[in-house]
N, C-alpha and C. Protein backbone atom coordinates (compact mmCIF):
# COMPACT_ATOMS: atom_id res chain seq x y z
N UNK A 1 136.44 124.27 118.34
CA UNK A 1 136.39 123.01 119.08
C UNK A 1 135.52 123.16 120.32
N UNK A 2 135.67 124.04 120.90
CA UNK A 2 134.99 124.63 122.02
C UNK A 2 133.28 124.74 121.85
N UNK A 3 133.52 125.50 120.60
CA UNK A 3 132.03 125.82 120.42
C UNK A 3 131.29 124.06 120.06
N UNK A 4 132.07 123.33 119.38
CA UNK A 4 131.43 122.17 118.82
C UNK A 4 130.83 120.97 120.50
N UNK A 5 131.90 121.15 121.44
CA UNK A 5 131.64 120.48 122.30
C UNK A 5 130.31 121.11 123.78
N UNK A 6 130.43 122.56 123.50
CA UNK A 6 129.15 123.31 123.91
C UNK A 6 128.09 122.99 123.04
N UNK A 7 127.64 122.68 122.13
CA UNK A 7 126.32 122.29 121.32
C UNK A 7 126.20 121.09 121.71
N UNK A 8 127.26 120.19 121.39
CA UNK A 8 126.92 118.36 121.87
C UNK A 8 126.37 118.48 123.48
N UNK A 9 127.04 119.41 124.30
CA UNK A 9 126.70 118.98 125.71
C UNK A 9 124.98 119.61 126.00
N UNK A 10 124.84 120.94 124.34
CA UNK A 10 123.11 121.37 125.10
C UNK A 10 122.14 120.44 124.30
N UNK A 11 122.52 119.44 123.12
CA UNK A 11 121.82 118.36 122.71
C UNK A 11 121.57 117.74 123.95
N UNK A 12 122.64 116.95 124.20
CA UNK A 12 122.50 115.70 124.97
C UNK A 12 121.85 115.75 126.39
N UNK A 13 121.97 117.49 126.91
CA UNK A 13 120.91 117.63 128.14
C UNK A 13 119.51 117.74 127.83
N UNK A 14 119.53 118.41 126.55
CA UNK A 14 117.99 118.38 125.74
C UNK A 14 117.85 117.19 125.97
N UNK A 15 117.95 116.32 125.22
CA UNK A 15 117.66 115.24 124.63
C UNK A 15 116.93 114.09 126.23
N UNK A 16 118.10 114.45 127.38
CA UNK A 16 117.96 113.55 128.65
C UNK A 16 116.61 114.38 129.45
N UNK A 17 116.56 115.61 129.22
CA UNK A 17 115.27 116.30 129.68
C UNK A 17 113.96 116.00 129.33
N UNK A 18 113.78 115.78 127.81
CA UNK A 18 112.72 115.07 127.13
C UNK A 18 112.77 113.14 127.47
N UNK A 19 114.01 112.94 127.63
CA UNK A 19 113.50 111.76 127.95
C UNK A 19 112.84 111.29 129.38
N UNK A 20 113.09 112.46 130.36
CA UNK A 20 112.77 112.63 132.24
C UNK A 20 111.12 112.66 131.76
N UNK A 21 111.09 113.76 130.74
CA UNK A 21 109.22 114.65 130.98
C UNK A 21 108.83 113.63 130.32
N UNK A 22 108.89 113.04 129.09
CA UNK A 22 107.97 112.51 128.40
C UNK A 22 108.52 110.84 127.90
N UNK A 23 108.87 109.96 128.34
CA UNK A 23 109.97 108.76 128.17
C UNK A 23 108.81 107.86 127.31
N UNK A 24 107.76 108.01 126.70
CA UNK A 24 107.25 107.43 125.36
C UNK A 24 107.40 108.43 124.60
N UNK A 25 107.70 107.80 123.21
CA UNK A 25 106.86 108.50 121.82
C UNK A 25 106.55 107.90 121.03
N UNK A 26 105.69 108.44 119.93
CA UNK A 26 105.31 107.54 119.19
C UNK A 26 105.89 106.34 118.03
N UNK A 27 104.99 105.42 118.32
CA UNK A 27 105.57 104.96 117.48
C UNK A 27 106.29 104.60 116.25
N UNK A 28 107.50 104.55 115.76
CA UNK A 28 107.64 104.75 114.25
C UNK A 28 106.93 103.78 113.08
N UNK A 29 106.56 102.74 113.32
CA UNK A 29 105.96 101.71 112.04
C UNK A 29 104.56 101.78 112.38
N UNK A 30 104.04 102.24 113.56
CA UNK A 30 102.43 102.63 112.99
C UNK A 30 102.16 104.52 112.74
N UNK A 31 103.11 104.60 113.42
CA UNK A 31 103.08 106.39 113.34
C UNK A 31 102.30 107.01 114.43
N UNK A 32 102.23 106.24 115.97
CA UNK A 32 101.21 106.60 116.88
C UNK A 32 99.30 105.73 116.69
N UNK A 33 99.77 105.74 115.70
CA UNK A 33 97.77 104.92 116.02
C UNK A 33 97.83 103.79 116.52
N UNK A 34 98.34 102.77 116.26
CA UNK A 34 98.56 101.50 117.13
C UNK A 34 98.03 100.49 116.14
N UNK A 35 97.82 100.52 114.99
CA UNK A 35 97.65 99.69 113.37
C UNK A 35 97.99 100.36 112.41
N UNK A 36 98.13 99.49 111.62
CA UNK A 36 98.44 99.41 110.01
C UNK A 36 97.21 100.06 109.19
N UNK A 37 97.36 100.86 108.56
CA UNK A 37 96.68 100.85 107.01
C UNK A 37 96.99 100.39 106.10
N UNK A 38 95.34 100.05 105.62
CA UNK A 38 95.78 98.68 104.29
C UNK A 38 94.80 99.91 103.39
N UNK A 39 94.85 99.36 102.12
CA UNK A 39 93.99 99.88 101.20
C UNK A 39 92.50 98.75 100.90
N UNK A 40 91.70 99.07 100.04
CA UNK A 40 90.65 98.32 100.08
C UNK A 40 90.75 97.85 98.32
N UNK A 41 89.50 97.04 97.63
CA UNK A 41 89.86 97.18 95.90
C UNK A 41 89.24 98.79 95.41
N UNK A 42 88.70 99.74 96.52
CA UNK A 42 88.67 101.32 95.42
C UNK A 42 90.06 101.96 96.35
N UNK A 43 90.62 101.79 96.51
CA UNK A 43 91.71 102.43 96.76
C UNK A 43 91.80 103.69 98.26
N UNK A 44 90.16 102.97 99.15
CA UNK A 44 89.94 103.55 100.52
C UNK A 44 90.70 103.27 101.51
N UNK A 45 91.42 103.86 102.53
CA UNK A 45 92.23 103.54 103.26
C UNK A 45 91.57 102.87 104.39
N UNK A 46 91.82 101.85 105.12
CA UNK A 46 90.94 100.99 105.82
C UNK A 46 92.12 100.79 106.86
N UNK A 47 91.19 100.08 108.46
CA UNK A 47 92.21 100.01 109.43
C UNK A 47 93.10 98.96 108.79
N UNK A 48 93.60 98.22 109.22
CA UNK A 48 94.31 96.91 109.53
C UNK A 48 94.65 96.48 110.54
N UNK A 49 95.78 95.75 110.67
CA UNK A 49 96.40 95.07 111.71
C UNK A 49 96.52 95.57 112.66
N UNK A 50 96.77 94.94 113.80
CA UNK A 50 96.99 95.62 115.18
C UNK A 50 98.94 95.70 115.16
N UNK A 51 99.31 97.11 115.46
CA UNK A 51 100.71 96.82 115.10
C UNK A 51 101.33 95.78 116.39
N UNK A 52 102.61 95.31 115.99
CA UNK A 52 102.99 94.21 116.28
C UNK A 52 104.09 94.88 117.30
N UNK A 53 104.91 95.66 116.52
CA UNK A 53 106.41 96.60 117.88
C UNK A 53 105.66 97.38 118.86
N UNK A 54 104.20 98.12 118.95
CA UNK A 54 103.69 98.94 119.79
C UNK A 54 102.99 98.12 120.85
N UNK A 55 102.33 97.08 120.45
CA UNK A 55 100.92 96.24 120.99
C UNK A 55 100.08 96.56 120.73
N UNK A 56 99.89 97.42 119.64
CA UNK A 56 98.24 98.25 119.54
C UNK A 56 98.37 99.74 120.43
N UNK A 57 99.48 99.99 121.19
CA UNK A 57 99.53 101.20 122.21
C UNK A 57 99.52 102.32 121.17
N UNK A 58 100.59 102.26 120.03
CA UNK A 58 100.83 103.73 119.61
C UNK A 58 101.86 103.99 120.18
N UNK A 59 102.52 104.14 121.03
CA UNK A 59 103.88 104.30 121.71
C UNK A 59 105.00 103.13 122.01
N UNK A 60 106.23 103.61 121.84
CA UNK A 60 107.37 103.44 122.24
C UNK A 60 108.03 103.90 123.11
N UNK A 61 109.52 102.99 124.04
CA UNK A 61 110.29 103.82 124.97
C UNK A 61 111.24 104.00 124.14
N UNK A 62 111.19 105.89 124.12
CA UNK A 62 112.39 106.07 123.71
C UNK A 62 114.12 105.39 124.21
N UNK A 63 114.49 105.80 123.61
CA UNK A 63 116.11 104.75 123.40
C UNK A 63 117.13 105.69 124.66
N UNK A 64 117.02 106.95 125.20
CA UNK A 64 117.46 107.21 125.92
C UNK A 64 117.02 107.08 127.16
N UNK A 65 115.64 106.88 127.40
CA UNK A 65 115.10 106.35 128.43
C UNK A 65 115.22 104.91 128.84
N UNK A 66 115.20 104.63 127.66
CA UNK A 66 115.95 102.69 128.02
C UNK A 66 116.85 102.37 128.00
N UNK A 67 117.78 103.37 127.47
CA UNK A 67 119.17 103.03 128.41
C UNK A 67 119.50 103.63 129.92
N UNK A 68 118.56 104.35 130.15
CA UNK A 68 118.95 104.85 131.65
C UNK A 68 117.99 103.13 132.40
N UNK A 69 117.02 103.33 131.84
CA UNK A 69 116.56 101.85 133.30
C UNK A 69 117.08 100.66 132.96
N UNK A 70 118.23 100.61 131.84
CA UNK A 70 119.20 99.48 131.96
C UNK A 70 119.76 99.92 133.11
N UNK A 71 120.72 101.03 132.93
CA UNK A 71 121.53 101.65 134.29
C UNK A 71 120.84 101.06 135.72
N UNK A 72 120.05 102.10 135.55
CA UNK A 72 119.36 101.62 137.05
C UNK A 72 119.16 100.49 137.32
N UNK A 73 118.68 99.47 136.34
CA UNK A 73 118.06 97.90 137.04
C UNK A 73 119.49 97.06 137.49
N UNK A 74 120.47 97.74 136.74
CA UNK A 74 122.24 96.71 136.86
C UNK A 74 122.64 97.43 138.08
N UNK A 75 122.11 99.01 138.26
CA UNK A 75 122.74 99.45 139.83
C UNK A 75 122.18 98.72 140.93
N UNK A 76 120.55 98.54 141.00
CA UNK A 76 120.20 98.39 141.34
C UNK A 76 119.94 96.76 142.16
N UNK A 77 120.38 96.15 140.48
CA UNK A 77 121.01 94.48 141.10
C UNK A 77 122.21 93.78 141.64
N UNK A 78 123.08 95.67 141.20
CA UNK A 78 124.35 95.15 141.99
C UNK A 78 124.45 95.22 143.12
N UNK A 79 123.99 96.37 143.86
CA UNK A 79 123.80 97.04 145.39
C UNK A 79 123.01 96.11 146.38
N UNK A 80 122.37 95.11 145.75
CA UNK A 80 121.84 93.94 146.82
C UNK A 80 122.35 92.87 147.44
């Protein structure tokens, strides 16, 4: 039990460390490029669309980083 709750606690500092250093990553539905690949009629992979969840960036905020600047923006609107 011990040991199980020492691994969850060196995930979850991992996890809040990577979200301090690096709070984008890439995107998952373009995969980082910031469009779509389409195919062509010989079967060449061609750009496409500008993706739609990134803006064309290629990146996302990760999910632990956006729940901390929920935190902060509600501390931050309460304390005024």
């Amino acid at each position: 039990m011990l040991t199980a709750i020492a691994c969850l606690l060196i995930v979850t500092l991992g996890y809040g460390i990577v979200c301090a250093a690096q709070p984008f990553g890439r995107c998952r539905r373009c995969r980082g490029f910031g469009f779509h690949f389409k195919t062509d009629r010989r079967g060449r992979m061609r750009r496409g669309k500008d993706c739609r969840r990134c803006k064309a960036t290629g990146y996302r905020i990760r999910t632990g980083r956006h729940l901390y600047n929920l935190a902060l923006r509600l501390y931050r609107e309460g304390t005024r």
